[in-house]
N, C-alpha and C. Protein backbone atom coordinates (compact mmCIF):
# COMPACT_ATOMS: atom_id res chain seq x y z
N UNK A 1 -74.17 28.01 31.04
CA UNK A 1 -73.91 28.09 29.61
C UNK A 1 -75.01 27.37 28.82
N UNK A 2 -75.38 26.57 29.28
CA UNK A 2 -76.84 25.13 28.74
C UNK A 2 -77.79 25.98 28.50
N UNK A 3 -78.34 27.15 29.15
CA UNK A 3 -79.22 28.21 29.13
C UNK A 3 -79.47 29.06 27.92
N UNK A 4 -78.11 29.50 27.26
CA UNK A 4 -77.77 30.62 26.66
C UNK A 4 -78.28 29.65 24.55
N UNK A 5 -77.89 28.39 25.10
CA UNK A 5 -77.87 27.42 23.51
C UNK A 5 -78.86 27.51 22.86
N UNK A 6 -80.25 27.54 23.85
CA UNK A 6 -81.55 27.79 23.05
C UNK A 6 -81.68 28.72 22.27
N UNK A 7 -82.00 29.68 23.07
CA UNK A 7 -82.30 30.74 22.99
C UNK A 7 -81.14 31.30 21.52
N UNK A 8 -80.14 30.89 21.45
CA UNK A 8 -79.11 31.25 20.46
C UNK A 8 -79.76 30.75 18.86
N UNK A 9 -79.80 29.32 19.29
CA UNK A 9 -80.64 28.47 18.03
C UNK A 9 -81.96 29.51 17.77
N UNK A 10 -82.44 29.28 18.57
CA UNK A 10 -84.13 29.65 18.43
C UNK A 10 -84.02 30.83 17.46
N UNK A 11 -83.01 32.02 18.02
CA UNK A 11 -82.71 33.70 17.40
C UNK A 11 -82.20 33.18 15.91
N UNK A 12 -81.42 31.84 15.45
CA UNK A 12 -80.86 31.78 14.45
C UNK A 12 -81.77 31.47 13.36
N UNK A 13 -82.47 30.43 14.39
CA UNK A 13 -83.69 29.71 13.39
C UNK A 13 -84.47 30.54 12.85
N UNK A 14 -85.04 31.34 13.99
CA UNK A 14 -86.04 32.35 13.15
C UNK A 14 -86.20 33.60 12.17
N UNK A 15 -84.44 34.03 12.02
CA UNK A 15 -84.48 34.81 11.42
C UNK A 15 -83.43 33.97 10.07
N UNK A 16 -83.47 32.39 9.88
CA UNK A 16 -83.10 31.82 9.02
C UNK A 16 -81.40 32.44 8.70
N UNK A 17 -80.43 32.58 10.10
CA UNK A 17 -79.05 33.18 9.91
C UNK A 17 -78.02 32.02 10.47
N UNK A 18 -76.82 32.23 10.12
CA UNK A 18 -75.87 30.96 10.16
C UNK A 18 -74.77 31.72 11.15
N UNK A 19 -74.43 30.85 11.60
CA UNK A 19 -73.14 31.10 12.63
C UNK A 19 -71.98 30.35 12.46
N UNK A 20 -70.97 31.15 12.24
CA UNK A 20 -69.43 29.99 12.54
C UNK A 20 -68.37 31.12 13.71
N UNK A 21 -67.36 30.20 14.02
CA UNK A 21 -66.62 30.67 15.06
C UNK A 21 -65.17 30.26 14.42
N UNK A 22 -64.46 31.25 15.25
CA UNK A 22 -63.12 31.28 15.41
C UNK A 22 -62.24 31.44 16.55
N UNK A 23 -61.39 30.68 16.69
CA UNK A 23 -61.54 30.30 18.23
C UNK A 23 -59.60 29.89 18.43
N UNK A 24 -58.92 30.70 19.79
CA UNK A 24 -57.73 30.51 19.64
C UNK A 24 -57.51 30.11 20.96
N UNK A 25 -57.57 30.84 22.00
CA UNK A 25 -57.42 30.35 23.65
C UNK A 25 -58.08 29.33 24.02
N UNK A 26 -59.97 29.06 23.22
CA UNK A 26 -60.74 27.98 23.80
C UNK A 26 -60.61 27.06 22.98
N UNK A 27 -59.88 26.84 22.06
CA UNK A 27 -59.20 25.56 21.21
C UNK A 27 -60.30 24.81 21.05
N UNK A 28 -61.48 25.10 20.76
CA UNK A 28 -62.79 24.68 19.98
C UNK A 28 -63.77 24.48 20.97
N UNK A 29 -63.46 25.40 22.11
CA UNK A 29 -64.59 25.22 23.13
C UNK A 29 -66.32 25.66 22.70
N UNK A 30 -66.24 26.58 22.19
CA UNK A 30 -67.37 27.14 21.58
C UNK A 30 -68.14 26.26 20.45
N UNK A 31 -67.41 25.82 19.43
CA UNK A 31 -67.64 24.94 18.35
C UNK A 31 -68.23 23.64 19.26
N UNK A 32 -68.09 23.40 20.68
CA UNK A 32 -68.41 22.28 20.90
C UNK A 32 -69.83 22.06 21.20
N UNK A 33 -69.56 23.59 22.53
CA UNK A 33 -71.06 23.91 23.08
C UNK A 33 -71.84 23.54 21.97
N UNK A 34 -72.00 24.43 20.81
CA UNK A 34 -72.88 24.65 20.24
C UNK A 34 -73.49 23.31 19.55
N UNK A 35 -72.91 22.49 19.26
CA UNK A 35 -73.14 21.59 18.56
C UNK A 35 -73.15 20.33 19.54
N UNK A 36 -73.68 20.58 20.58
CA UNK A 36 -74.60 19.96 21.67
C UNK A 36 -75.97 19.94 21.22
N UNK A 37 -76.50 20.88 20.70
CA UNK A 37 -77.91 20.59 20.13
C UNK A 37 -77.88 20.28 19.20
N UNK A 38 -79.03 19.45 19.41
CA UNK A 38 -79.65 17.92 18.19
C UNK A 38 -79.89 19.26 17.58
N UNK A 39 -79.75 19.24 16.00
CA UNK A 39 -79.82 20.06 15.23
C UNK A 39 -79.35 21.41 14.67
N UNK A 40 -78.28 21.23 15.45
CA UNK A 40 -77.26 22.83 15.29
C UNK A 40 -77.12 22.94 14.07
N UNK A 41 -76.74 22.20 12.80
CA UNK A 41 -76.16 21.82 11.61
C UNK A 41 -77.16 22.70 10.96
N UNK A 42 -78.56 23.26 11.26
CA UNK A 42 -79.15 23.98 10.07
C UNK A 42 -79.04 25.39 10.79
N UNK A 43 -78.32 25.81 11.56
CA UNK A 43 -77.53 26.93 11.94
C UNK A 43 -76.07 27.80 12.45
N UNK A 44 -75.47 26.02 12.67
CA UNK A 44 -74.04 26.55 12.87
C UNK A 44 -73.34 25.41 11.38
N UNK A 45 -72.63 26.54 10.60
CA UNK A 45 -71.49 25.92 9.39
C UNK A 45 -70.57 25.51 10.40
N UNK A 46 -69.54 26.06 11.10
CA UNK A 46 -68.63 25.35 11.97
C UNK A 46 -67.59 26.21 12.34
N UNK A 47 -66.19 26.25 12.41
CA UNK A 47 -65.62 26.88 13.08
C UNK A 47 -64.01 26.51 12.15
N UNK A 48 -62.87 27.81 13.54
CA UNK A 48 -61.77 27.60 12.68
C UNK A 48 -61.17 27.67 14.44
N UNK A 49 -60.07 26.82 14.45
CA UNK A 49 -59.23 26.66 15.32
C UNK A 49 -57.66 27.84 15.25
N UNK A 50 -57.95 28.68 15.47
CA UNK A 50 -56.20 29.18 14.86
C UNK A 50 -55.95 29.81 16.00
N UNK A 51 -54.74 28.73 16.67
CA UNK A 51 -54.29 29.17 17.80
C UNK A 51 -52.69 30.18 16.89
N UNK A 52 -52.02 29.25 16.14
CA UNK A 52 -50.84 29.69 15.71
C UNK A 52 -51.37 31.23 14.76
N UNK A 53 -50.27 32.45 14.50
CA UNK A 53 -50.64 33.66 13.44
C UNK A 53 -50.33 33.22 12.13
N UNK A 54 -49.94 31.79 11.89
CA UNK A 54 -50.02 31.69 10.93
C UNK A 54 -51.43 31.55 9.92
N UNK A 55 -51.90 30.23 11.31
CA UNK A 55 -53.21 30.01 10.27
C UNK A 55 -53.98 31.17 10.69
N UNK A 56 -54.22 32.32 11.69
CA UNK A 56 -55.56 33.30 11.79
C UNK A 56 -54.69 34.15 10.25
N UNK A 57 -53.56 33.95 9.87
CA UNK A 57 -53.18 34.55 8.35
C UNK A 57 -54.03 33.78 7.25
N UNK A 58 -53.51 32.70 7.24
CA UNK A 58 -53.84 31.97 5.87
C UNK A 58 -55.57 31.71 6.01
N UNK A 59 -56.12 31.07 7.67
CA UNK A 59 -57.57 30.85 7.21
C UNK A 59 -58.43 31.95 7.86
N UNK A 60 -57.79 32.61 8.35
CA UNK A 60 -58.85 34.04 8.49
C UNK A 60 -58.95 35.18 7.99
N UNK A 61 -57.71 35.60 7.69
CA UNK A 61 -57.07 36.63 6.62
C UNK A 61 -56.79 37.73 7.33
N UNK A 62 -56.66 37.39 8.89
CA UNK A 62 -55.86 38.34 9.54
C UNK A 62 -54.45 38.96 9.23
N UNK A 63 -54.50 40.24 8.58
CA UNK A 63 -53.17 40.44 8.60
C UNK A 63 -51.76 40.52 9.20
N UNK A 64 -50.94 39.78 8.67
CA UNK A 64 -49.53 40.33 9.46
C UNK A 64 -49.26 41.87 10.06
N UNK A 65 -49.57 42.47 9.48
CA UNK A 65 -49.47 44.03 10.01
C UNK A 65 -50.00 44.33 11.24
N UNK A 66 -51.29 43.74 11.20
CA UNK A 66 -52.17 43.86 12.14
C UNK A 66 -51.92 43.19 13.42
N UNK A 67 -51.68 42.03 13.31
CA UNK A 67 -50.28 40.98 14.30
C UNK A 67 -49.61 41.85 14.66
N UNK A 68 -48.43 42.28 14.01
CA UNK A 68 -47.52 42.84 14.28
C UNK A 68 -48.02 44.24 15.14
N UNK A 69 -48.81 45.39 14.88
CA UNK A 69 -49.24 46.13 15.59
C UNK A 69 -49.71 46.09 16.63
N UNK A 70 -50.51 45.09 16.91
CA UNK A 70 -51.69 45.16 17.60
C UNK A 70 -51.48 43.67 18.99
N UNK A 71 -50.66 42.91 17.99
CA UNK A 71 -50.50 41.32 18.86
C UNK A 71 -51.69 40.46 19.03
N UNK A 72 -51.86 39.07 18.82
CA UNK A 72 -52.54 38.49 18.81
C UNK A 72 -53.63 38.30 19.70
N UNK A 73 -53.47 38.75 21.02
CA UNK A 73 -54.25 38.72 21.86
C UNK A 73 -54.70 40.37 22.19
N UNK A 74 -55.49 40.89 20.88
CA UNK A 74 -56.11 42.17 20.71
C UNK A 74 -57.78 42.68 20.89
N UNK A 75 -58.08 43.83 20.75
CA UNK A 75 -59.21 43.56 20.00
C UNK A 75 -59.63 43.45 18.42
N UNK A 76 -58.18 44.27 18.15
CA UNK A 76 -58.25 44.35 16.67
C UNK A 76 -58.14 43.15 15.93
N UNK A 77 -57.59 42.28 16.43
CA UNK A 77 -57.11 41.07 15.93
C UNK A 77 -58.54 39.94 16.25
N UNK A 78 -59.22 40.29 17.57
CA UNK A 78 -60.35 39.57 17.90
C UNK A 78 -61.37 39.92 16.73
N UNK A 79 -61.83 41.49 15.81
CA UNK A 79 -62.62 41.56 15.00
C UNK A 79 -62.43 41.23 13.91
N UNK A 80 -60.73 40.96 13.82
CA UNK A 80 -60.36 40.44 12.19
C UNK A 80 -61.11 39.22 12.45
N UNK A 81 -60.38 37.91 13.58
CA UNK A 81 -61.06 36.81 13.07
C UNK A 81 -62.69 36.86 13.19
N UNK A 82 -63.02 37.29 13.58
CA UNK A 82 -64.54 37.20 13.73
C UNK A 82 -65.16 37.64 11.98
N UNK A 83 -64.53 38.45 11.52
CA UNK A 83 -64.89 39.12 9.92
C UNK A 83 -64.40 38.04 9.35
N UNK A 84 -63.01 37.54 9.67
CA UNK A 84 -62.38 36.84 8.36
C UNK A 84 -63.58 35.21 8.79
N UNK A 85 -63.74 34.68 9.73
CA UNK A 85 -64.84 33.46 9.82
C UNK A 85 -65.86 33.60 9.48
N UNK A 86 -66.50 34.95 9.71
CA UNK A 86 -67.88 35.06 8.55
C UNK A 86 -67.61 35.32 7.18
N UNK A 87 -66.62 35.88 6.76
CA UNK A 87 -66.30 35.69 5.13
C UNK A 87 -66.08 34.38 4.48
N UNK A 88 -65.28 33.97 5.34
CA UNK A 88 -64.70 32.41 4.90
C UNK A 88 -65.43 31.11 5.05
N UNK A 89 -66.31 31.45 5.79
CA UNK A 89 -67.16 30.39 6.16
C UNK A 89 -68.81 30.69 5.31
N UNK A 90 -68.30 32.20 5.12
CA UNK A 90 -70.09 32.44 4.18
C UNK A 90 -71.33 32.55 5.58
N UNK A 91 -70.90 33.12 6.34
CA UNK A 91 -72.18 32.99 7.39
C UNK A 91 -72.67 34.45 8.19
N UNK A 92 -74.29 34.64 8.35
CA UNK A 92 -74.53 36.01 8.78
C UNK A 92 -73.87 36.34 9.78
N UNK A 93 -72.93 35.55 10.85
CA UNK A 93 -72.87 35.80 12.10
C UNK A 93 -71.36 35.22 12.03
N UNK A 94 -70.64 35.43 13.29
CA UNK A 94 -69.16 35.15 13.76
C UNK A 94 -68.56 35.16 14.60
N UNK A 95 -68.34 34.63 15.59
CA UNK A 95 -67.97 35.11 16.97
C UNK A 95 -66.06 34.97 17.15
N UNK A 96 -65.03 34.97 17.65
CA UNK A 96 -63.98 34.59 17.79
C UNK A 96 -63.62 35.17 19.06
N UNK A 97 -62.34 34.28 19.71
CA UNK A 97 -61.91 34.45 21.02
C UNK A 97 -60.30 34.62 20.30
N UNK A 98 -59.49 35.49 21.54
CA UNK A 98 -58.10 35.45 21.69
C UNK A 98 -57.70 35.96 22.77
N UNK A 99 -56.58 35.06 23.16
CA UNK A 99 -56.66 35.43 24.89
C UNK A 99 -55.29 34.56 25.22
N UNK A 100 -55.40 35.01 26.45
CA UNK A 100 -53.96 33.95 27.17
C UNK A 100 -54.61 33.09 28.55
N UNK A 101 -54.73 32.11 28.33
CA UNK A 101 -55.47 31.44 28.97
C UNK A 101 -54.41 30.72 30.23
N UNK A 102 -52.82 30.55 30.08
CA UNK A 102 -52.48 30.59 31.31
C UNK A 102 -52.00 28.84 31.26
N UNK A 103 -51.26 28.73 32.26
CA UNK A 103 -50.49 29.06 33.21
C UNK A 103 -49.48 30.41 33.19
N UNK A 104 -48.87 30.41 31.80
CA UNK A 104 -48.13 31.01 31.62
C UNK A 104 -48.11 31.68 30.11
N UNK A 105 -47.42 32.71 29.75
CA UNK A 105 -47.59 33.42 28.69
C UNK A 105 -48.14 35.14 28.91
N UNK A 106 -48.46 35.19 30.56
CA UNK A 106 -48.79 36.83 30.59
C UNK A 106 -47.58 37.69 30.63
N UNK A 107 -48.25 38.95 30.65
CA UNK A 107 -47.26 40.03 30.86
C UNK A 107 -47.58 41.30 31.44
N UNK A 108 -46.90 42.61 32.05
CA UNK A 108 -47.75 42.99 32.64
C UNK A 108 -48.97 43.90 31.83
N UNK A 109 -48.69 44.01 30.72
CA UNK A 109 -49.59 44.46 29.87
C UNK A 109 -50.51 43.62 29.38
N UNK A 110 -50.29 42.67 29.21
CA UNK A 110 -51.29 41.60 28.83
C UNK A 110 -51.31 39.57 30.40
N UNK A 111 -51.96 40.89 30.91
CA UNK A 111 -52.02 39.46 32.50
C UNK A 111 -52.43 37.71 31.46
N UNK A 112 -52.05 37.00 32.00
CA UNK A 112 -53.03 35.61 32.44
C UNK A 112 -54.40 36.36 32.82
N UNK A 113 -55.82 35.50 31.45
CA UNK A 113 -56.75 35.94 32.01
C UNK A 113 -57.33 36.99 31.04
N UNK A 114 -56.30 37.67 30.08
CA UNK A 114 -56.89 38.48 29.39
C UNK A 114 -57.50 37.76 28.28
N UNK A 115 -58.89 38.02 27.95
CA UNK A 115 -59.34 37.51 26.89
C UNK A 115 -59.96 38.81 25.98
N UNK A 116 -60.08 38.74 24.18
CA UNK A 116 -60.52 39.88 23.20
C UNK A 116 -61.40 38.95 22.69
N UNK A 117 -62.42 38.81 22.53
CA UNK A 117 -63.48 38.71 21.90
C UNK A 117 -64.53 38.85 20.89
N UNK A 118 -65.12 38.87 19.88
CA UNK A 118 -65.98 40.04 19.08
C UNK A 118 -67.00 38.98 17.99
N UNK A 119 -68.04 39.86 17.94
CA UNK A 119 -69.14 39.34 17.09
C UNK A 119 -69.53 40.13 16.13
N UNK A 120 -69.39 39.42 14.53
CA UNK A 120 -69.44 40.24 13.44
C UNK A 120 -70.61 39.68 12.95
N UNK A 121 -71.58 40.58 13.02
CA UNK A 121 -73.09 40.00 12.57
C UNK A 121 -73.29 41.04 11.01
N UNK A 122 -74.36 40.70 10.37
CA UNK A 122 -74.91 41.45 9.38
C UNK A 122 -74.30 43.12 9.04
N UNK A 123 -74.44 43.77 10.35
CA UNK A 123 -74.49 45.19 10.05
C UNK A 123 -73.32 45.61 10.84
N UNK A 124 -72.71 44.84 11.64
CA UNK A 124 -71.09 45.66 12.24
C UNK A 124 -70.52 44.55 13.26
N UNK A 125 -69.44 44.88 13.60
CA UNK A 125 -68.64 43.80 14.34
C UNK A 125 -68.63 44.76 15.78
N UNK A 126 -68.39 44.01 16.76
CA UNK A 126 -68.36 44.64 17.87
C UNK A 126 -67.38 43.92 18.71
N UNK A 127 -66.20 44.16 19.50
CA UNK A 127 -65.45 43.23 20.13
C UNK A 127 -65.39 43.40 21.69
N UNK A 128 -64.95 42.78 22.78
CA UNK A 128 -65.51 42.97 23.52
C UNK A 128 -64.07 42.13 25.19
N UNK A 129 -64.01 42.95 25.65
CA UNK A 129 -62.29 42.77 26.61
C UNK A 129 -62.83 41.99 27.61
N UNK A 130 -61.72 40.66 28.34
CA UNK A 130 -62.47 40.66 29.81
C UNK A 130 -61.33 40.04 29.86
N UNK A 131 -61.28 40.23 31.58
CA UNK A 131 -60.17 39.59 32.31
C UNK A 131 -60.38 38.85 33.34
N UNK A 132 -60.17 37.36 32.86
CA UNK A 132 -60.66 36.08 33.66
C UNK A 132 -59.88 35.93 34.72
N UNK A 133 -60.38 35.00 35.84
CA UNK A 133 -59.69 34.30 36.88
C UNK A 133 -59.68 33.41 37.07
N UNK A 134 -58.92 32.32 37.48
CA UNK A 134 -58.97 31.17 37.89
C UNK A 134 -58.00 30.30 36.62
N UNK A 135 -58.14 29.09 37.30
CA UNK A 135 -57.11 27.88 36.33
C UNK A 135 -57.49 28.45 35.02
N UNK A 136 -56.60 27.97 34.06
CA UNK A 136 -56.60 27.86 32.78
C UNK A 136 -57.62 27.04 32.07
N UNK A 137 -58.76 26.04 32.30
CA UNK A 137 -59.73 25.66 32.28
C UNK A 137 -60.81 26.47 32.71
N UNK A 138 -60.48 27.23 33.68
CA UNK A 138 -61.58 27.86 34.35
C UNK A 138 -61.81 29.21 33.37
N UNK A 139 -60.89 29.59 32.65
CA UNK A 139 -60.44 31.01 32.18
C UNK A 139 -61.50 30.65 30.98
N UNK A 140 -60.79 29.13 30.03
CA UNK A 140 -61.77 28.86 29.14
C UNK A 140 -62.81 28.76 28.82
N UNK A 141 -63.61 27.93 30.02
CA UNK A 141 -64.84 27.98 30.04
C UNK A 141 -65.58 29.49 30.36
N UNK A 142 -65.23 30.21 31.04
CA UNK A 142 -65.74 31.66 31.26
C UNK A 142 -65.70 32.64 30.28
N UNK A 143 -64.62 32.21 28.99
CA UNK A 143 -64.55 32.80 27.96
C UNK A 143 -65.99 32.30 26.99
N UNK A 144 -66.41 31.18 26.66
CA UNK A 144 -66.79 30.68 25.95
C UNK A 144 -68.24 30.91 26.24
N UNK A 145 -68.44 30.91 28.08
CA UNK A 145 -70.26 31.49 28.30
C UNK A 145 -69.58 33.13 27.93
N UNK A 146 -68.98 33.60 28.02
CA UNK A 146 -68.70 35.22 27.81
C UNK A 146 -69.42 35.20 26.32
N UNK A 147 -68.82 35.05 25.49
CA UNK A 147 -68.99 35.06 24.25
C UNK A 147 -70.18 34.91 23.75
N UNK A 148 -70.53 33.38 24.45
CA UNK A 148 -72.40 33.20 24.01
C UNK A 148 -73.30 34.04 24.14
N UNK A 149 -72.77 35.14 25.66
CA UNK A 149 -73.94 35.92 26.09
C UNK A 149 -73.80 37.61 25.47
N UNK A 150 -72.85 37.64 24.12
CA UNK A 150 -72.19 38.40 23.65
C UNK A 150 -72.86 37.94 22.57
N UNK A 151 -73.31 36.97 22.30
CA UNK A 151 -73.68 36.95 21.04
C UNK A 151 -75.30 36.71 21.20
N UNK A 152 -75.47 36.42 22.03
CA UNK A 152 -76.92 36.26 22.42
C UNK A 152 -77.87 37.51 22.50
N UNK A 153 -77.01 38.20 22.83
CA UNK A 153 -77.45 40.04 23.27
C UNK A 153 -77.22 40.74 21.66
N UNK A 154 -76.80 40.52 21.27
CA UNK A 154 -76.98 41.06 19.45
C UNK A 154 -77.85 40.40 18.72
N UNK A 155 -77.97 39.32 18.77
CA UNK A 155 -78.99 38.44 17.71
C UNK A 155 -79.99 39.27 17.74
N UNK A 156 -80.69 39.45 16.36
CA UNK A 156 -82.48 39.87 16.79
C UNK A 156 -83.23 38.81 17.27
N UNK A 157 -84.17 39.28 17.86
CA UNK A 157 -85.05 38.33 18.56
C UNK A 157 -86.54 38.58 17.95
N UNK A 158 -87.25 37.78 17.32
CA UNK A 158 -88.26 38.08 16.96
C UNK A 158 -89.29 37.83 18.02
């Protein structure tokens, strides 16, 4: 994951673009990585924690409908928060996670392990499915390099 941080900054720096996150299964795992580098602050604004549908309502502007249709651990619901954190936060870029990270909470439609994902950059959002293994730590952290290298692969690169 230490690999992916540069190279993220470097893509942000040079094309002078901002990043924030939204983040529900990795309960600010991402927000942390990133702000491991001395100097993240003139490219990452910061992040939103919304594990509960209340707050991906009130601070992301995920709709209830959309909840209700779709369930929190979607993709549809993964591109709302990713749109509603780059709106709300004012930033070119957005990443967000939602997932069931486990021990418990799967089903057979939605296993332990399922994680929705998505990155809303400049010109379109894109979201993105995976289904983890291992402890509930293990699920997290695999979500969180998932994501980086999800967002790493869209950035332009000059």
């Amino acid at each position: 994951m230490e690999t992916l941080l540069t190279p993220i900054a470097d893509a942000l720096l040079a094309c002078r673009q901002t990043l924030a996150t939204a983040e529900s299964c990795t309960g600010g795992m991402v927000g942390a990585a990133l702000t491991r580098l001395p100097g993240s602050s003139a490219w990452y604004a910061g992040g939103v924690i919304a594990y509960s549908n209340a707050l991906k309502t009130s601070l992301l502007g995920v709709s209830p409908e959309l909840l209700n249709a779709h369930g929190a651990v979607s993709a549809e619901t993964a591109r709302a928060m990713a749109e509603g954190a780059r709106r709300q936060c004012n930033t070119d870029w957005a990443v967000s996670l939602t997932g069931i990270a486990g021990p418990g909470g799967g089903s057979p439609d939605k296993p332990v392990g399922l994680v929705f994902m998505a990155v809303a950059g400049p010109a379109e959002t894109s979201a993105f499915e995976h289904r983890l293994h291992g402890s509930r730590e293990q699920i997290r952290q695999d979500a969180t390099a998932a994501i980086l290298r999800h967002l790493l692969e869209l950035l332009p690169h000059s």
